[in-house]
N, C-alpha and C. Protein backbone atom coordinates (compact mmCIF):
# COMPACT_ATOMS: atom_id res chain seq x y z
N UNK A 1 -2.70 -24.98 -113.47
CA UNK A 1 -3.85 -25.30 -112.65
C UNK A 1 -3.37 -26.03 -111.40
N UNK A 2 -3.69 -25.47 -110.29
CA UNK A 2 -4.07 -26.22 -108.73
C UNK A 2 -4.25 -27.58 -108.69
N UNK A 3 -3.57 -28.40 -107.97
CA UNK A 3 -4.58 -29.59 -107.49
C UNK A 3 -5.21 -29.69 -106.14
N UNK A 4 -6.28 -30.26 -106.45
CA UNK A 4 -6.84 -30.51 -104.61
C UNK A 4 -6.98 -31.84 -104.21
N UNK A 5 -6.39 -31.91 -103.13
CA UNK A 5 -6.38 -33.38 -102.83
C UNK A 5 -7.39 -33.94 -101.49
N UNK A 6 -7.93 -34.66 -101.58
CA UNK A 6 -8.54 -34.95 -100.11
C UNK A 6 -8.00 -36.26 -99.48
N UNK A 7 -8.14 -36.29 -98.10
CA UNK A 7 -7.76 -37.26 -97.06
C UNK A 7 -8.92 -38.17 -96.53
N UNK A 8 -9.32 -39.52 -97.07
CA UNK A 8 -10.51 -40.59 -96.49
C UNK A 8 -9.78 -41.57 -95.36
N UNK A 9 -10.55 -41.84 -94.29
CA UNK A 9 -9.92 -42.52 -93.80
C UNK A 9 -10.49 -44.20 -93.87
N UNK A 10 -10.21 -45.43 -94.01
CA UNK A 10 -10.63 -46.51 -94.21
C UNK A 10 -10.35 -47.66 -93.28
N UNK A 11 -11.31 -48.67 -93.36
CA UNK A 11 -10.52 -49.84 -92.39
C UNK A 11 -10.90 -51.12 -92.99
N UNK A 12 -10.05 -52.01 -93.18
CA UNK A 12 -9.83 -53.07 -94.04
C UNK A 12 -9.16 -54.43 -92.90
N UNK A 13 -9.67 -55.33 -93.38
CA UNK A 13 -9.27 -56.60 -92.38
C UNK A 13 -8.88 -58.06 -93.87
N UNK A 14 -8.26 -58.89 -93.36
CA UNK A 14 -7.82 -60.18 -94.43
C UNK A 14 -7.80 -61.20 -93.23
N UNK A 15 -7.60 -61.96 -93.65
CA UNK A 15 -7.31 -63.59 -92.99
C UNK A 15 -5.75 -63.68 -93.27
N UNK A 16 -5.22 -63.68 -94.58
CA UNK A 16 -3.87 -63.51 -94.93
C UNK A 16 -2.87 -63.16 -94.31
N UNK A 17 -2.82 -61.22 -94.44
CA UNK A 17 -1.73 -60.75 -93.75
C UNK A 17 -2.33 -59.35 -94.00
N UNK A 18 -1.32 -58.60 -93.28
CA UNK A 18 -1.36 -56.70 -93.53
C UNK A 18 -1.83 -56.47 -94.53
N UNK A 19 -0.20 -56.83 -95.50
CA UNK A 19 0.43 -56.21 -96.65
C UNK A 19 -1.59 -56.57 -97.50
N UNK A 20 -2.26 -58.01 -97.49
CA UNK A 20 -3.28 -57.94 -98.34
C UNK A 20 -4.74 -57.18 -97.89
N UNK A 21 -4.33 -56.99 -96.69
CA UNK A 21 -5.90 -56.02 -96.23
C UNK A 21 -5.58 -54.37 -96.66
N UNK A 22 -4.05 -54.01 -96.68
CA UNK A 22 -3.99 -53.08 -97.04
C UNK A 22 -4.31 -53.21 -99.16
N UNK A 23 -4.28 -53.62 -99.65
CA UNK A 23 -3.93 -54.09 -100.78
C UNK A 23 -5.59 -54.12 -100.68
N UNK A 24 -6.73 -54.80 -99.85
CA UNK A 24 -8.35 -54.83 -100.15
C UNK A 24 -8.46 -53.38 -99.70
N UNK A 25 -8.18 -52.70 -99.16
CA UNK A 25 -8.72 -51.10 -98.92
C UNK A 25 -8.26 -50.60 -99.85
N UNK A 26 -7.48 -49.87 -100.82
CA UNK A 26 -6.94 -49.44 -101.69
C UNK A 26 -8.01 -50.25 -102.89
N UNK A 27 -8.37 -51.42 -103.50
CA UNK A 27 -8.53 -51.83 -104.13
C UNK A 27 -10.01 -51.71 -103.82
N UNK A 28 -10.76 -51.27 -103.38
CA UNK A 28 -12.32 -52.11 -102.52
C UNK A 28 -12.61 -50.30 -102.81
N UNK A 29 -11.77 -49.40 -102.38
CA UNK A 29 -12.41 -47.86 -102.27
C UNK A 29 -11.90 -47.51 -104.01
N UNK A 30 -11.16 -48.18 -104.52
CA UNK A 30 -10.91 -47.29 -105.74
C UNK A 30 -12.01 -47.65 -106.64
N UNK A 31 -12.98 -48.82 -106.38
CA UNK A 31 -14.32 -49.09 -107.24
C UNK A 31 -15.07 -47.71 -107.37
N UNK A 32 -15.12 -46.85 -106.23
CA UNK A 32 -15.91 -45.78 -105.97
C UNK A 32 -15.18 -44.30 -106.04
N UNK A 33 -13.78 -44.40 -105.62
CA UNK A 33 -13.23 -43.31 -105.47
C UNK A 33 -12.01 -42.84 -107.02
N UNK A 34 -12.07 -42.08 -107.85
CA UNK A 34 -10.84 -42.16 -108.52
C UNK A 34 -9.39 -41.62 -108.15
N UNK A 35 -8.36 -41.66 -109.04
CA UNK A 35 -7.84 -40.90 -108.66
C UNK A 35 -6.49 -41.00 -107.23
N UNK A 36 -6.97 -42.58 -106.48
CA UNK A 36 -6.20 -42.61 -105.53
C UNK A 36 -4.47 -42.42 -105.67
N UNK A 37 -3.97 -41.42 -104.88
CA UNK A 37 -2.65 -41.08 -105.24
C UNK A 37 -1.29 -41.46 -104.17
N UNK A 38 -2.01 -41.89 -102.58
CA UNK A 38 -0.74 -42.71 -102.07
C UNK A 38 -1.92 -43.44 -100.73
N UNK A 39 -1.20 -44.12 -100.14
CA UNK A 39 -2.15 -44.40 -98.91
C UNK A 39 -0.82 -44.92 -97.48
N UNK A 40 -1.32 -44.21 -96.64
CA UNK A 40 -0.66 -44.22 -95.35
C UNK A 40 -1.11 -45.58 -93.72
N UNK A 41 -0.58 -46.04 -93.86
CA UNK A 41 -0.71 -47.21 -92.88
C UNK A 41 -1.03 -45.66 -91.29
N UNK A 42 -2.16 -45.94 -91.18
CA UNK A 42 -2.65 -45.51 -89.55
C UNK A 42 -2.09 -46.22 -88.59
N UNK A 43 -3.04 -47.63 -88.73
CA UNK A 43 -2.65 -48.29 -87.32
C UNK A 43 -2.95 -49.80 -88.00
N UNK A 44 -2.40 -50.55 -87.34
CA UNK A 44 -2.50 -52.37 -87.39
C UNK A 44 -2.90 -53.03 -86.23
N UNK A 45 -3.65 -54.42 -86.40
CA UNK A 45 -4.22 -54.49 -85.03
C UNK A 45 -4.41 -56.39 -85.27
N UNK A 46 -5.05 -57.14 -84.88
CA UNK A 46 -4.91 -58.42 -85.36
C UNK A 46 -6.28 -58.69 -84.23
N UNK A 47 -7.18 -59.84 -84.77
CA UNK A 47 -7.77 -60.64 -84.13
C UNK A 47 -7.39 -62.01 -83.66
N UNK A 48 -7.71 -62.77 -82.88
CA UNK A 48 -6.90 -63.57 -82.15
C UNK A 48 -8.47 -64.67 -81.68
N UNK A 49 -8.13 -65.66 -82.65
CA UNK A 49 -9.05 -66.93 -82.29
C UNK A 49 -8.72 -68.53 -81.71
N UNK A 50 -9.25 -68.95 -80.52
CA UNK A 50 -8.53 -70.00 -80.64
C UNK A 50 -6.65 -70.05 -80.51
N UNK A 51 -6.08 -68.79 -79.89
CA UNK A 51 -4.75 -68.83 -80.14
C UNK A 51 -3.88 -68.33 -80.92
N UNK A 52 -4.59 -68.03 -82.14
CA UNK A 52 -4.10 -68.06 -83.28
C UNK A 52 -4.52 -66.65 -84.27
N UNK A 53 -3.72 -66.25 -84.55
CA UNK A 53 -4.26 -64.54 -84.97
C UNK A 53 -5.18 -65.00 -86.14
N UNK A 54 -6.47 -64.27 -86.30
CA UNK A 54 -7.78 -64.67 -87.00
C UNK A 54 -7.67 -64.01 -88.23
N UNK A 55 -7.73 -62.45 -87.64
CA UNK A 55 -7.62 -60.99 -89.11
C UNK A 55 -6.42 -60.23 -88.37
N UNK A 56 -6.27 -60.21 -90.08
CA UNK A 56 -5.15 -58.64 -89.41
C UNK A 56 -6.01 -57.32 -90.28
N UNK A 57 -5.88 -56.49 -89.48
CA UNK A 57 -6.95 -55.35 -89.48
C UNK A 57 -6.34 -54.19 -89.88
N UNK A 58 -6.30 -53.51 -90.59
CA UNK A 58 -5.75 -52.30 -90.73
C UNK A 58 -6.59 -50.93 -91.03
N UNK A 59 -6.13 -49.46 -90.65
CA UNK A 59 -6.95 -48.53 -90.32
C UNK A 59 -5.68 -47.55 -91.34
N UNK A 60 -6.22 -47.62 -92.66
CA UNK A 60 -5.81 -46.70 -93.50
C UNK A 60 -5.98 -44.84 -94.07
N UNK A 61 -5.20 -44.17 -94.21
CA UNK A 61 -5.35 -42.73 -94.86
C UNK A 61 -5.23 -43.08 -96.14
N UNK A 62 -6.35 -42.49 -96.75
CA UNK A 62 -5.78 -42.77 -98.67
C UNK A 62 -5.95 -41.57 -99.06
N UNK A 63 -5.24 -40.74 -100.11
CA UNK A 63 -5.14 -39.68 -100.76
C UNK A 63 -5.34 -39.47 -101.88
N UNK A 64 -6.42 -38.42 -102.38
CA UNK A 64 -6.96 -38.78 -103.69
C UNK A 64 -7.18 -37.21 -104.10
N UNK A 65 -6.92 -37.45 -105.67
CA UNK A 65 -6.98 -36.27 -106.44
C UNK A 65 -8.27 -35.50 -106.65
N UNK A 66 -9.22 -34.67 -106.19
CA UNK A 66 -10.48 -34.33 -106.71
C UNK A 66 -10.78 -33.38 -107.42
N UNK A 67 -11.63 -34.15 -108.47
CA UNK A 67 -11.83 -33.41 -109.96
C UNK A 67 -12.25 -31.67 -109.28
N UNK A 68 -11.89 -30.62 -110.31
CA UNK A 68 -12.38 -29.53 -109.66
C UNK A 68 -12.85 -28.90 -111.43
């Protein structure tokens, strides 16, 4: 049997760092989505308050197995 995979695209922000906003998108879409099978860093971006970087923002691809 075939697999089919589909491509979502997501965007996730932390106070922390990358590595954990990527870590809340992956974790935040798999409540809803099953199946997630890798996820690809798009783009990174940071907010900046007061001087001081606020969020770091990230704009994820996640790849997921769908039931057929």
């Amino acid at each position: 049997m075939s697999k089919v995979l589909k491509v979502i695209e997501v965007l996730s922000e932390s106070s922390e760092s990358y590595e954990d906003a990527i870590k809340n998108a992956v974790e935040s879409t798999a409540k809803s989505v099953r199946h997630i099978r890798s996820v690809y860093i798009n783009e990174q971006s940071a907010t900046v308050k007061d001087g001081k970087v606020d969020k770091f923002r990230v704009n994820v691809k996640l790849t997921f197995e769908v039931d057929v």
